[in-house]
PDB file of N, CA and C in Angstrom:
ATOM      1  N   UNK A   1     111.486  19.487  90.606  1.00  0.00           N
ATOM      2  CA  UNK A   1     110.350  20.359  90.531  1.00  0.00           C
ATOM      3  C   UNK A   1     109.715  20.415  91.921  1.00  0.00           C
ATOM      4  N   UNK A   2     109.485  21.810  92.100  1.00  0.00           N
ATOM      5  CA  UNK A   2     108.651  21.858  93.685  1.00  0.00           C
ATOM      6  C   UNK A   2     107.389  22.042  93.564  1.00  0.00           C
ATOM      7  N   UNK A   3     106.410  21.493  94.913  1.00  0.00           N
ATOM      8  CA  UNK A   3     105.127  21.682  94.303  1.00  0.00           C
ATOM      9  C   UNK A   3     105.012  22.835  95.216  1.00  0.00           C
ATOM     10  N   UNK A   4     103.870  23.766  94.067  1.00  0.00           N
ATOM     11  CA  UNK A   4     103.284  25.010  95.251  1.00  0.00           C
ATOM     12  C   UNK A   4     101.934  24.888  94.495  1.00  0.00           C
ATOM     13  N   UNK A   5     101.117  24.503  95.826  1.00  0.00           N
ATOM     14  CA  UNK A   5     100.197  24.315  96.071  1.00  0.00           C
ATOM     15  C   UNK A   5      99.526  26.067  96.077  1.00  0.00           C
ATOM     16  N   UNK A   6      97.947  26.076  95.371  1.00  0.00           N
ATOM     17  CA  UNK A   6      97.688  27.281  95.860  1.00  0.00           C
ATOM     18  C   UNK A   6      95.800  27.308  95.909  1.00  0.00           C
ATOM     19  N   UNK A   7      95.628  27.982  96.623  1.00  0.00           N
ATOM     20  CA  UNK A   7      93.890  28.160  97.010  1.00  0.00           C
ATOM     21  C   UNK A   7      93.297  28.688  96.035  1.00  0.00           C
ATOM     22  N   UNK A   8      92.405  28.385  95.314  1.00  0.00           N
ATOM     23  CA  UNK A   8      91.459  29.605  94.954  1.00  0.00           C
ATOM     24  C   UNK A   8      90.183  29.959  95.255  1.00  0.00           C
ATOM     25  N   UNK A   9      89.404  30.765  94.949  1.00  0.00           N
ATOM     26  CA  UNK A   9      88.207  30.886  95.267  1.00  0.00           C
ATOM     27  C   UNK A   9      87.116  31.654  94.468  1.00  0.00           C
ATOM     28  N   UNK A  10      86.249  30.798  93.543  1.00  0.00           N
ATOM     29  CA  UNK A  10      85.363  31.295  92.381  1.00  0.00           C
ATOM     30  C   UNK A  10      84.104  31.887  92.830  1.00  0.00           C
ATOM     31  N   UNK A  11      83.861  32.593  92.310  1.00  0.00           N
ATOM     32  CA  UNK A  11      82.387  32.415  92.620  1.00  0.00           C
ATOM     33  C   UNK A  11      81.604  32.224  91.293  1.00  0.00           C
ATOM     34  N   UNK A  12      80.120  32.659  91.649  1.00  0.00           N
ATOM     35  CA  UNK A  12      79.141  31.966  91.178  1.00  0.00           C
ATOM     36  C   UNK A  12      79.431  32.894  89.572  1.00  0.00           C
ATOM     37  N   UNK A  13      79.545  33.535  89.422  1.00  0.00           N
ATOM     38  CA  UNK A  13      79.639  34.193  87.956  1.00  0.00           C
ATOM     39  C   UNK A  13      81.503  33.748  87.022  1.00  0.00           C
ATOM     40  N   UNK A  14      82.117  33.030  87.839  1.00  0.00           N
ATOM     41  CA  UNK A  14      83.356  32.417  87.581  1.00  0.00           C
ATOM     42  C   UNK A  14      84.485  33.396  87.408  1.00  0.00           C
ATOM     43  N   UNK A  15      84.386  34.573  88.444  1.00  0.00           N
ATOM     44  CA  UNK A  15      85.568  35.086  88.848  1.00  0.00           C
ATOM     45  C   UNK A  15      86.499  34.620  90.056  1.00  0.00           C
ATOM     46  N   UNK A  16      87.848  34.990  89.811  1.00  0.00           N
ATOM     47  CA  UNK A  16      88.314  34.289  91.326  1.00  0.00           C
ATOM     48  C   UNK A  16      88.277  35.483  91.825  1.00  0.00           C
ATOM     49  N   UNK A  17      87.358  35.401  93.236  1.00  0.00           N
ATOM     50  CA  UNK A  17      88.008  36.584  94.322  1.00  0.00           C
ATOM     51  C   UNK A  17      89.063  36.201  95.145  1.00  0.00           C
ATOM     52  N   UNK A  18      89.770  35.195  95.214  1.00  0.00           N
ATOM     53  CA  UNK A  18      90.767  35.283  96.459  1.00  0.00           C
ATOM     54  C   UNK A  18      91.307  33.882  95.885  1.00  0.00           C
ATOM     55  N   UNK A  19      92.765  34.116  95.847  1.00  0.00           N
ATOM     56  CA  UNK A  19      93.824  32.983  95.872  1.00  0.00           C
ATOM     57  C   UNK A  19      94.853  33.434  96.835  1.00  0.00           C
ATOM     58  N   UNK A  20      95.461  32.035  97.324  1.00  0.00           N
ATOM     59  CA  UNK A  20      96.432  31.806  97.996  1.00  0.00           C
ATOM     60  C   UNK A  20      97.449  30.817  98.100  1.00  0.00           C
ATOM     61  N   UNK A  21      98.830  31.457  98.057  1.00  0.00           N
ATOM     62  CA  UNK A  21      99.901  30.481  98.170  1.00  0.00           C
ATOM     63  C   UNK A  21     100.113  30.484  99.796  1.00  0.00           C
ATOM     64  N   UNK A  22      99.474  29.062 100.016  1.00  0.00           N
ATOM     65  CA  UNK A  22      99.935  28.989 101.869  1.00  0.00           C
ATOM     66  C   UNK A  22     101.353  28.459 102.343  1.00  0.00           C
ATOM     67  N   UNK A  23     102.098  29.118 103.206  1.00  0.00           N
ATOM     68  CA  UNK A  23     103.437  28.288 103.248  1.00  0.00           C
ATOM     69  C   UNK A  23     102.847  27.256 104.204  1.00  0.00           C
ATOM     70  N   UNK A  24     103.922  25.579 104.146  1.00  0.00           N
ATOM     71  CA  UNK A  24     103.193  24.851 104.765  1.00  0.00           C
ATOM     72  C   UNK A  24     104.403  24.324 105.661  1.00  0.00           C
ATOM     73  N   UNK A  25     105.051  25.505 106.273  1.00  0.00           N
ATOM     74  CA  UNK A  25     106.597  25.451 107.141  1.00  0.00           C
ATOM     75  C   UNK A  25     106.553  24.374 108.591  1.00  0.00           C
ATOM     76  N   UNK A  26     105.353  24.548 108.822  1.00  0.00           N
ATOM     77  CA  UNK A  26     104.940  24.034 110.314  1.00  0.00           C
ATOM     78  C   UNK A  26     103.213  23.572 109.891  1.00  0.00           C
ATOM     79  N   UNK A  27     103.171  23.082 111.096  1.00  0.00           N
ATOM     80  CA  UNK A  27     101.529  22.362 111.257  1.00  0.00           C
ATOM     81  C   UNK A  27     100.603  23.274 111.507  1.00  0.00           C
ATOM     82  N   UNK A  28     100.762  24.483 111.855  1.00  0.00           N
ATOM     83  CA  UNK A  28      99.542  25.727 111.881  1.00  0.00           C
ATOM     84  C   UNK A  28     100.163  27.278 111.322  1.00  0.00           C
ATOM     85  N   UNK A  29     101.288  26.838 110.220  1.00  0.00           N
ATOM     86  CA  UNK A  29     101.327  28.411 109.464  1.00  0.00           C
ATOM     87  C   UNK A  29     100.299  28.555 108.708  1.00  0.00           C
ATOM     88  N   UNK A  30      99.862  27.718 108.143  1.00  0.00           N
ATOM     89  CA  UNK A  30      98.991  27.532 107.372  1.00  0.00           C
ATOM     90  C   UNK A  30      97.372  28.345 107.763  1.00  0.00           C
ATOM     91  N   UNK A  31      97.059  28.447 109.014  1.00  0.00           N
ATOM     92  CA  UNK A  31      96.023  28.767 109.437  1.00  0.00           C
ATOM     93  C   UNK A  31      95.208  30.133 109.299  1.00  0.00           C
ATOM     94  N   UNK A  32      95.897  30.503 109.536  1.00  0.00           N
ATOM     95  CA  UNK A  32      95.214  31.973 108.988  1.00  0.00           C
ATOM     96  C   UNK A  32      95.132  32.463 107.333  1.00  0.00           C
ATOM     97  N   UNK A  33      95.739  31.364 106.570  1.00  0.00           N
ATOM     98  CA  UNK A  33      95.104  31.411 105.388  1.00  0.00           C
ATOM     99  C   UNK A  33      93.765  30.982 105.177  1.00  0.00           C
ATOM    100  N   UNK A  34      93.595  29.861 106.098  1.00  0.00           N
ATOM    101  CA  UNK A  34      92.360  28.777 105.759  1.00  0.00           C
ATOM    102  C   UNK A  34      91.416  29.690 106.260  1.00  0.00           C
ATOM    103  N   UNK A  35      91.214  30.551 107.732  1.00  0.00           N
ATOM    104  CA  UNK A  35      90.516  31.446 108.047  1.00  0.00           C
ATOM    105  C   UNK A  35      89.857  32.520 106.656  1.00  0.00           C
ATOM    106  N   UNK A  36      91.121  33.235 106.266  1.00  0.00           N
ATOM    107  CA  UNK A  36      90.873  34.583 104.841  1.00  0.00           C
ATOM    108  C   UNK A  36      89.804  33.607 104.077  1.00  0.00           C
ATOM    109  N   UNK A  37      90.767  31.909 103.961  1.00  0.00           N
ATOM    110  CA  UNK A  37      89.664  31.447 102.282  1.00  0.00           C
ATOM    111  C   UNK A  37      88.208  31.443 103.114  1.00  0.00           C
ATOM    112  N   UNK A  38      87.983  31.118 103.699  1.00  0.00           N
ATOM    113  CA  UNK A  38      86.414  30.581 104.529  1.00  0.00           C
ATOM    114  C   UNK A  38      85.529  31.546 104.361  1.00  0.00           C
ATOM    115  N   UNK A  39      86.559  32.990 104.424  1.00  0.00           N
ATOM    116  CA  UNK A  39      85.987  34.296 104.751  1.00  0.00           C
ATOM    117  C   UNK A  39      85.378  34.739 103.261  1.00  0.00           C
ATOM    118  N   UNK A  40      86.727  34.537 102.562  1.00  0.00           N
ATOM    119  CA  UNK A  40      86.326  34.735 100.806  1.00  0.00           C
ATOM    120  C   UNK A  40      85.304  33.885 100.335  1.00  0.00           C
ATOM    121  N   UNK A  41      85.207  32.673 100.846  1.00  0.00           N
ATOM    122  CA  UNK A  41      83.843  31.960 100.314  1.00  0.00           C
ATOM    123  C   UNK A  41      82.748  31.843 101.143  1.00  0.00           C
ATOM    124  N   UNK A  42      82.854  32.757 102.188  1.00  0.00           N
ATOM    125  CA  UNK A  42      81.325  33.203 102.102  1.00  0.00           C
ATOM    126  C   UNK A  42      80.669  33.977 101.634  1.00  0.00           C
ATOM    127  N   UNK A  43      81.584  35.172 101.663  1.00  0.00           N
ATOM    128  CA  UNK A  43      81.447  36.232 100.244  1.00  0.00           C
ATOM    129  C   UNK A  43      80.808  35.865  99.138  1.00  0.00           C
ATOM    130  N   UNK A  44      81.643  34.726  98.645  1.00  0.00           N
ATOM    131  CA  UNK A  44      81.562  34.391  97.219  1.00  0.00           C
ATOM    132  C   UNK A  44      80.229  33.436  97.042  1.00  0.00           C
ATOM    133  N   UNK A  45      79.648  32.851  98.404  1.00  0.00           N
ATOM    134  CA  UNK A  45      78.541  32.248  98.346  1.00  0.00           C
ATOM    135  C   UNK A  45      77.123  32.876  98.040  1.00  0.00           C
ATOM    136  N   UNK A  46      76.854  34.365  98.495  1.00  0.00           N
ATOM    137  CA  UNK A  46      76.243  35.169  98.348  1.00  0.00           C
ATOM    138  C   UNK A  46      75.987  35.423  96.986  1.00  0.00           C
TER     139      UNK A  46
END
């Protein structure tokens, strides 16, 4: 079994606005996912 890891992001009324499956191929593919989620939860902080 493989694991796939994935992001989500709720907000305050308990919808998800933004999920993500990050590939984790190298030490910074990952990065510009983590950027989008940060972006989606500030959104979602509002």
């Amino acid at each position: 079994m493989e694991n796939h890891p994935t992001w989500f992001v709720i907000d305050r009324g308990g919808t998800i606005t933004y999920a993500a499956q990050p590939a984790f191929s190298s030490r910074t593919s990952y990065v510009g996912d983590v950027d989008l989620m940060l972006e989606a939860l500030r959104k979602a902080a509002r």
